[in-house]
Protein backbone atom coordinates (compact mmCIF):
# COMPACT_ATOMS: atom_id res chain seq x y z
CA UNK A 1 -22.11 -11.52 33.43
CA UNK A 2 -23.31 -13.06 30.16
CA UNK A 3 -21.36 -15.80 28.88
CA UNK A 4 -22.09 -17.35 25.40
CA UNK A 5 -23.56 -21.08 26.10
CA UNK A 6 -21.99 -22.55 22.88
CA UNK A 7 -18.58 -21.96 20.99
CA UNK A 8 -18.96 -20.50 17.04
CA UNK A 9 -18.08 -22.95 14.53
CA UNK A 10 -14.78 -22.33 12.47
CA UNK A 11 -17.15 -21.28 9.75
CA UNK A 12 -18.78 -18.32 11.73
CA UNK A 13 -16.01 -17.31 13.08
CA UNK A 14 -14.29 -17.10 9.53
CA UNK A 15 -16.98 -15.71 8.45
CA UNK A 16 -16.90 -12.41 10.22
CA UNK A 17 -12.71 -12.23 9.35
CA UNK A 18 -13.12 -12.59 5.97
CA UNK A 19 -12.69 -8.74 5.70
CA UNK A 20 -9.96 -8.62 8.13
CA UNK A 21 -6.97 -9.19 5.67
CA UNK A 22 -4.58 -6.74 4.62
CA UNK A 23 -5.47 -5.02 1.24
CA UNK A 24 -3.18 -5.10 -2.12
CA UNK A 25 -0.76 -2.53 -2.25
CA UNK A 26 -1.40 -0.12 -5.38
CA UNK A 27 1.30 0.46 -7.92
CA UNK A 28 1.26 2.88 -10.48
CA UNK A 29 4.17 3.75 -12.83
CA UNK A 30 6.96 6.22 -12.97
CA UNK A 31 6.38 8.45 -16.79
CA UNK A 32 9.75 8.57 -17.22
CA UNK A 33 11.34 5.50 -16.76
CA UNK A 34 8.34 2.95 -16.28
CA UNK A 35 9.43 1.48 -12.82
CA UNK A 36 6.59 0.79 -10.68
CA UNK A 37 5.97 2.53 -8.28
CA UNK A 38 3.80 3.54 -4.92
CA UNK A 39 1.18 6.52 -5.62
CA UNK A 40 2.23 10.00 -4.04
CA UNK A 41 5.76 8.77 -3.71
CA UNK A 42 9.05 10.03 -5.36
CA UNK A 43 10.49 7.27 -7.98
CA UNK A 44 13.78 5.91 -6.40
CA UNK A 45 15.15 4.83 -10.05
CA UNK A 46 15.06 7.93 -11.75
CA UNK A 47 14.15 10.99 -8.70
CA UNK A 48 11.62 12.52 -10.43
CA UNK A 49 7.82 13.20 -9.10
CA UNK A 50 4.73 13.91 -10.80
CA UNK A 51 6.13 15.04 -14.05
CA UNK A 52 8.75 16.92 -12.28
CA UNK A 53 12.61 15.87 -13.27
CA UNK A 54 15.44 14.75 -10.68
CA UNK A 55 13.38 15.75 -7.33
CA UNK A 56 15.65 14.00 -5.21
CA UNK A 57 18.93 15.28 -7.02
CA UNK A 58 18.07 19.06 -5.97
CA UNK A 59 17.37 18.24 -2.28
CA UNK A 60 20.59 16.61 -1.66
CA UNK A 61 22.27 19.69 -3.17
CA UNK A 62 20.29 21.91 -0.74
């Protein structure tokens, strides 16, 4: 079984993680009210969605 004959440094080894981290989440902003919010998602401040007014005022009516 092959077994490495000498540890990596810290360097190395931080080397090759240096791409491991979490990106940034991406915020864009609601048209209507200017809250930020996440892309593809419904704005929780004012309901509406892509242009479209009070999205989550009609579903909880359905």
């Amino acid at each position: 079984m092959a077994v490495p004959k000498r540890k990596h440094s810290n360097s190395r080894t931080g080397k090759r993680r240096a791409h491991d981290a979490k990106p940034i989440r991406q915020f864009s902003y609601c048209p209507t009210c200017s809250q930020s919010v996440l892309p593809h998602a419904v704005c929780e401040n004012c309901g509406s969605y892509q242009g479209r007014a009070n999205v989550l005022s009609a579903k909880q009516e359905s």
